[in-house]
C-alpha atoms as a PDB file:
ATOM      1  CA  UNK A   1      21.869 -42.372  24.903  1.00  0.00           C
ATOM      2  CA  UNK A   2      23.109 -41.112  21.564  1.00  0.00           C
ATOM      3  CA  UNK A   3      19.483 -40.640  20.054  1.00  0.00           C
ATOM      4  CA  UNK A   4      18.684 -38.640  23.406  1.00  0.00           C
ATOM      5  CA  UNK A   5      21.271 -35.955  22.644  1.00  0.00           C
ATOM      6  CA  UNK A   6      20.355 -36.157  19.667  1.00  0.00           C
ATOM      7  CA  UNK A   7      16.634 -35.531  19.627  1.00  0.00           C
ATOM      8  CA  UNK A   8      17.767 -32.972  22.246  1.00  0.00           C
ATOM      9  CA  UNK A   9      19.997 -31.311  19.775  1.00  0.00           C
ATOM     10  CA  UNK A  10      17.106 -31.247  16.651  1.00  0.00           C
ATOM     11  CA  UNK A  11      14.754 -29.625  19.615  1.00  0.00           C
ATOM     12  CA  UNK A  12      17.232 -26.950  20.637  1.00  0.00           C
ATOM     13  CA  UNK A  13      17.786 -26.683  16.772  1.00  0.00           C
ATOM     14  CA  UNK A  14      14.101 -25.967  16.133  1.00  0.00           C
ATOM     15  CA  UNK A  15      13.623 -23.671  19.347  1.00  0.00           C
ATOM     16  CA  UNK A  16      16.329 -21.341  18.365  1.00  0.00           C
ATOM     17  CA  UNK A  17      15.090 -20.888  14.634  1.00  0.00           C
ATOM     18  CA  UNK A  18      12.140 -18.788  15.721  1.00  0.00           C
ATOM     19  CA  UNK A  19      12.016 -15.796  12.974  1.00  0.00           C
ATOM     20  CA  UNK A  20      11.654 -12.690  13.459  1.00  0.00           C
ATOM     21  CA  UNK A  21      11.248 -11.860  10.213  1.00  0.00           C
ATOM     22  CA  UNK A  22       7.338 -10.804  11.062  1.00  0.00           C
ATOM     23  CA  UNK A  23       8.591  -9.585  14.526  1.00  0.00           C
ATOM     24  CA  UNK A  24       7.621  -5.483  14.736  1.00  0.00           C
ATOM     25  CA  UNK A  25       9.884  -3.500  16.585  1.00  0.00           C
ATOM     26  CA  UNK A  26       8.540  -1.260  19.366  1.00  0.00           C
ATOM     27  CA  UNK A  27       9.274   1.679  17.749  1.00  0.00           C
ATOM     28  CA  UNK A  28       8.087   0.618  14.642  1.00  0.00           C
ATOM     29  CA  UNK A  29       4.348  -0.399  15.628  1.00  0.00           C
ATOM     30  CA  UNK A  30       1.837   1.037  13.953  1.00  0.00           C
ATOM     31  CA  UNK A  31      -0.417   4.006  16.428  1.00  0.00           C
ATOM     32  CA  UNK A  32      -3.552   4.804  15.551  1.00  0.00           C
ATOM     33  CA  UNK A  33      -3.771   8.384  13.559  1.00  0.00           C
ATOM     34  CA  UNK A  34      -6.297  10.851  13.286  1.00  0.00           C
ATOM     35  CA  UNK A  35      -6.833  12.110   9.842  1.00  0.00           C
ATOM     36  CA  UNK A  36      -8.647  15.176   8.437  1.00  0.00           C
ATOM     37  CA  UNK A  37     -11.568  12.896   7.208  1.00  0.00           C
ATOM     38  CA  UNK A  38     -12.130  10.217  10.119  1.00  0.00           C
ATOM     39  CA  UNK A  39     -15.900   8.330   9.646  1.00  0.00           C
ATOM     40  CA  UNK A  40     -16.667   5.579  11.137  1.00  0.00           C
ATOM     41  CA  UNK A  41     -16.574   1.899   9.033  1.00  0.00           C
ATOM     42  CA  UNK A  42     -20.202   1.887   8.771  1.00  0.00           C
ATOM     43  CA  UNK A  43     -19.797   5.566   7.293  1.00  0.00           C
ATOM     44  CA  UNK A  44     -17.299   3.766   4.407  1.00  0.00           C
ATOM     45  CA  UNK A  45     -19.125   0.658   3.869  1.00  0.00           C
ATOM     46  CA  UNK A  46     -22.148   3.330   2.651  1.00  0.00           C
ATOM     47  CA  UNK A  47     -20.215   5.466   0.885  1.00  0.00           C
ATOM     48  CA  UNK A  48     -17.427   3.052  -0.740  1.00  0.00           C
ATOM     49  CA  UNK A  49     -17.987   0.050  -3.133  1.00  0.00           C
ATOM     50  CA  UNK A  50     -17.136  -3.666  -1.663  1.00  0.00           C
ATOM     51  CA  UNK A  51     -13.624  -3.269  -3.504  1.00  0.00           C
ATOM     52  CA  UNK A  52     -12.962   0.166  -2.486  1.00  0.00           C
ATOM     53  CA  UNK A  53     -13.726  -0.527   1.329  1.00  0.00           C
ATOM     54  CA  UNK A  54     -11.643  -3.670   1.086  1.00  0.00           C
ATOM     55  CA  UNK A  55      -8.484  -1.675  -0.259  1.00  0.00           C
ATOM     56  CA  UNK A  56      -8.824   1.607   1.816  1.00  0.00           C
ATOM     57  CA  UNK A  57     -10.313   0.785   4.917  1.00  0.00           C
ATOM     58  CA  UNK A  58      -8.950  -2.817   5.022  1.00  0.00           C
ATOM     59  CA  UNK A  59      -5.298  -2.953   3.259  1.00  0.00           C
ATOM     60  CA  UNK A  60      -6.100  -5.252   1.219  1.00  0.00           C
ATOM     61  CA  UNK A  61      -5.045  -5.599  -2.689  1.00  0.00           C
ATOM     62  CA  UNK A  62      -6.865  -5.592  -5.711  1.00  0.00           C
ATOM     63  CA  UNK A  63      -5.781  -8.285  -8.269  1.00  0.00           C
ATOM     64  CA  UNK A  64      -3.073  -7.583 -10.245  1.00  0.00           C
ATOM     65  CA  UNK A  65      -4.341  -6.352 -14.252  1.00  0.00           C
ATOM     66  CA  UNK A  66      -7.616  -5.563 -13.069  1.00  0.00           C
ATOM     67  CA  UNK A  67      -8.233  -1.870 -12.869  1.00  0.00           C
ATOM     68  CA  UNK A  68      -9.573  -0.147 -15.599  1.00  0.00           C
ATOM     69  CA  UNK A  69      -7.093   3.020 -14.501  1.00  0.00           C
ATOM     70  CA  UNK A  70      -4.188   0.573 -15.286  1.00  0.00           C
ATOM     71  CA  UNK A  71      -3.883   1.270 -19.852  1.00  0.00           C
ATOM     72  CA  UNK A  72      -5.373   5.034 -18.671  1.00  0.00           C
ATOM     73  CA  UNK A  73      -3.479   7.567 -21.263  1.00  0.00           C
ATOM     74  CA  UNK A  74      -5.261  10.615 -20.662  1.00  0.00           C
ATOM     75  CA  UNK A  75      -4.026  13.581 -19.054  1.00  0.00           C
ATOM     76  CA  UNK A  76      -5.172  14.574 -15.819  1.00  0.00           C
ATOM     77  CA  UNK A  77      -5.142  13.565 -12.014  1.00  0.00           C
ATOM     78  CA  UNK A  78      -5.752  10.761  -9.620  1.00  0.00           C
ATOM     79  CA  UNK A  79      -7.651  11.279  -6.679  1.00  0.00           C
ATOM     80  CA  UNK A  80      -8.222   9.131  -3.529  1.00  0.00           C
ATOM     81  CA  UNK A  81     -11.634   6.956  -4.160  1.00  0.00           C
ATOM     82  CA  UNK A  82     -12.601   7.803  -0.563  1.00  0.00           C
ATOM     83  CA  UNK A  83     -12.332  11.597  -0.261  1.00  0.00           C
ATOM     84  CA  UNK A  84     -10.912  12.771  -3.614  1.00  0.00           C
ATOM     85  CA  UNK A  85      -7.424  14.243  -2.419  1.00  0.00           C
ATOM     86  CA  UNK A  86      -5.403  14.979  -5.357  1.00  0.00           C
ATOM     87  CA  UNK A  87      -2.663  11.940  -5.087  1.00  0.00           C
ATOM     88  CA  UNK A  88      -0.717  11.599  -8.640  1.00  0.00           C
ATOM     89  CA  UNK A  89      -0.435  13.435 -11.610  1.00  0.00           C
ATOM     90  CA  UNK A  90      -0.845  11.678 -14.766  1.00  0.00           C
ATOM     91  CA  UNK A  91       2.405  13.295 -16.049  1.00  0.00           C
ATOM     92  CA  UNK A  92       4.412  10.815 -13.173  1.00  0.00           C
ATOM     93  CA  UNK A  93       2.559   7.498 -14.824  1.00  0.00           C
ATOM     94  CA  UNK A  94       4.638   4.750 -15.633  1.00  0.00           C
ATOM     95  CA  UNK A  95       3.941   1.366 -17.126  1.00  0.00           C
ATOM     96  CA  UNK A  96       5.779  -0.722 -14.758  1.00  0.00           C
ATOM     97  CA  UNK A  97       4.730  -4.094 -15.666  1.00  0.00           C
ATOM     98  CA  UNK A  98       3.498  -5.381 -11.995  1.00  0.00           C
ATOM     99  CA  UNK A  99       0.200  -5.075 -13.109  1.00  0.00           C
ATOM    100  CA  UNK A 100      -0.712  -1.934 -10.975  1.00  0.00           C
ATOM    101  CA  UNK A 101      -0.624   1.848 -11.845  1.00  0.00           C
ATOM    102  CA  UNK A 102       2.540   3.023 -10.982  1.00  0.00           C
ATOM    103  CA  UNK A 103       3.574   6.235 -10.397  1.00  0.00           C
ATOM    104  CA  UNK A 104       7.149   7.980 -10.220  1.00  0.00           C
ATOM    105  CA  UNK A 105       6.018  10.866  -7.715  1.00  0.00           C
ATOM    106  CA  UNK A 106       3.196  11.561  -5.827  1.00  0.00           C
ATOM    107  CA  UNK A 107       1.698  14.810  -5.293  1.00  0.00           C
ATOM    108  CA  UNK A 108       3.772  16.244  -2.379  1.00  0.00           C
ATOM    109  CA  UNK A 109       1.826  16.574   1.645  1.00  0.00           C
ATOM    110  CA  UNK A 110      -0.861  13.939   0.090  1.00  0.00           C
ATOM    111  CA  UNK A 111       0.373  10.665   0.416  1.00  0.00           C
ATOM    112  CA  UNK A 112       1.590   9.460   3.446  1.00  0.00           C
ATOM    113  CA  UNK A 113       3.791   6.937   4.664  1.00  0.00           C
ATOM    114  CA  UNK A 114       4.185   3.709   7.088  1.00  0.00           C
ATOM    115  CA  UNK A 115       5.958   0.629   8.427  1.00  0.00           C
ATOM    116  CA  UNK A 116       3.989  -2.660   6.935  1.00  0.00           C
ATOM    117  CA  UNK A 117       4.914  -6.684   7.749  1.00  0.00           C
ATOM    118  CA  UNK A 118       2.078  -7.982   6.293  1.00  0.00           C
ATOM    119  CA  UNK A 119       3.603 -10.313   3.984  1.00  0.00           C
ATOM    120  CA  UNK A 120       6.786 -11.243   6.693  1.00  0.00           C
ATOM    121  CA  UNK A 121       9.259  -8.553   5.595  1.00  0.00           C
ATOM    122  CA  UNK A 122       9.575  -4.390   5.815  1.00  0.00           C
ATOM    123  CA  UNK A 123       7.693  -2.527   3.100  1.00  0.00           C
ATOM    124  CA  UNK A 124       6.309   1.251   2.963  1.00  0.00           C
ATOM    125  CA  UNK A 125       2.917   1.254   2.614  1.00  0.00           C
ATOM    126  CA  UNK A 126       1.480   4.236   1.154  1.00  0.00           C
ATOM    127  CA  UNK A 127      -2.108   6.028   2.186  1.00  0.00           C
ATOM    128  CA  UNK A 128      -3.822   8.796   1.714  1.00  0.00           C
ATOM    129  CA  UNK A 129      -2.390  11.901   4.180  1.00  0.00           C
ATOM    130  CA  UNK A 130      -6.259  12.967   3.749  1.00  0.00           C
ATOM    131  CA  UNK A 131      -8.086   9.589   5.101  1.00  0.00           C
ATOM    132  CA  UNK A 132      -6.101   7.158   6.176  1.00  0.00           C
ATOM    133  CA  UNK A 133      -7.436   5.206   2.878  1.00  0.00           C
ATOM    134  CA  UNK A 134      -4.783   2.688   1.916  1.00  0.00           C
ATOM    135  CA  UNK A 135      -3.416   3.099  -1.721  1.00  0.00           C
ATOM    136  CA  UNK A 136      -0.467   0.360  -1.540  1.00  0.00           C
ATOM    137  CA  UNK A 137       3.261   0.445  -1.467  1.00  0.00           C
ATOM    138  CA  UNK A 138       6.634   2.241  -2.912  1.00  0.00           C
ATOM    139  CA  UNK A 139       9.869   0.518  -4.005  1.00  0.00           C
ATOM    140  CA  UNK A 140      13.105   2.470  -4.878  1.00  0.00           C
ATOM    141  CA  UNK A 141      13.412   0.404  -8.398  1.00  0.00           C
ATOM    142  CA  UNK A 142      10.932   3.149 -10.400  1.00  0.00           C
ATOM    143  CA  UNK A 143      12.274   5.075 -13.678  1.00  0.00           C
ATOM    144  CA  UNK A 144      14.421   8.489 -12.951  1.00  0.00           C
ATOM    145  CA  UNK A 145      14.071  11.189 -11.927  1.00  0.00           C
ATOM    146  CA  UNK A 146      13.391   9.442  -8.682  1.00  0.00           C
ATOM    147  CA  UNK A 147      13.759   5.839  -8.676  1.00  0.00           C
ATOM    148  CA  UNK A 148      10.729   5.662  -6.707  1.00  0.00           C
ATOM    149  CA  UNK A 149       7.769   2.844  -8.057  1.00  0.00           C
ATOM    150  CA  UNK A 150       4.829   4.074  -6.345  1.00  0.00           C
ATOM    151  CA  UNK A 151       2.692   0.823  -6.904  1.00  0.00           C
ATOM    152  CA  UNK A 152      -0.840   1.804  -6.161  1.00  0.00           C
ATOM    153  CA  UNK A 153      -4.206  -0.347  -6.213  1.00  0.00           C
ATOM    154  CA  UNK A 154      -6.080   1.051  -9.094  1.00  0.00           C
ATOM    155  CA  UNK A 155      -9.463   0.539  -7.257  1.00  0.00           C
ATOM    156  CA  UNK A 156      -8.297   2.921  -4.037  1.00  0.00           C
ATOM    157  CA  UNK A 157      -8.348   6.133  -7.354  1.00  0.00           C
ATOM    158  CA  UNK A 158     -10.417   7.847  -9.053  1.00  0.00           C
ATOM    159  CA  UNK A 159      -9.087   9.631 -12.194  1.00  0.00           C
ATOM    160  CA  UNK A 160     -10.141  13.246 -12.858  1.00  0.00           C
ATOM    161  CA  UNK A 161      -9.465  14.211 -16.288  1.00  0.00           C
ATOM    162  CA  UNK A 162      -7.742  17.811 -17.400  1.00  0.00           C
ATOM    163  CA  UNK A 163     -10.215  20.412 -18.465  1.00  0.00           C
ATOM    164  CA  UNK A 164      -9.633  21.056 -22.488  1.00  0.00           C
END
């Protein structure tokens, strides 16, 4: 009798541990958005390399010290890989140490913003207010003057250097 309340207890136990950590609010689910630039996945897969069309048009993320845009000195401007909006300036670089560029500010009405529980917890992912193309996410532990760390797959840019 003991081992039935028991094993009754360890069920209830189990049962009533269901997370929600992954659990989207109703408010909070994503709606589909129509952007400025809307072609159809067939129209990326053409137009974008494998990597590119993973990151943009499927969220995913590049590995971490891979992109050649990472050690990138040079003055100038990075652009969205998938329809060259104007995202960062290279004035707002920051070595962060993640292993992505990062980026103190983005270039204002450009980038936009949403909810993301991919990985089981609340993050903002960032993406292009052009395409839709996903560039990757902001934290609020970035360098002054705004504490911001926008942490953005090298791959989903294109860097367009100042005119001397």
């Amino acid at each position: 009798m003991i081992y039935k309340h028991l094993i009754l207890g360890a069920c209830l136990v189990f049962i009533s541990c269901q997370g929600v950590s992954q659990q989207q609010k109703d408010s909070e689910v994503k709606e589909e958005k129509k952007f400025a630039v809307n072609k159809s996945e067939e129209e990326w897969k053409k137009e974008l390399t494998e990597a590119e069309f993973y990151v943009l048009r499927k969220a995913a993320t590049e590995n971490p010290f891979t992109s050649e845009l990472l050690e990138n000195k040079e003055k100038g401007t990075y652009v969205c890989a998938g329809c060259g909006t104007p995202l960062f300036k290279s004035e707002t670089k920051f070595r962060s140490g993640t292993g992505w560029p990062s980026f103190y500010k983005e270039i204002e009405g450009n980038v936009a913003y949403d909810v993301d529980y991919d990985i089981g917890y609340k993050r903002t992912e960032e993406h292009c207010a052009n395409c839709g193309g996903h560039l990757g996410h902001v934290f609020n532990d970035g360098p002054k003057p705004t504490g911001l760390r926008h942490c953005i797959n090298g791959v989903a840019l294109d860097f367009v250097p100042d005119s001397k």
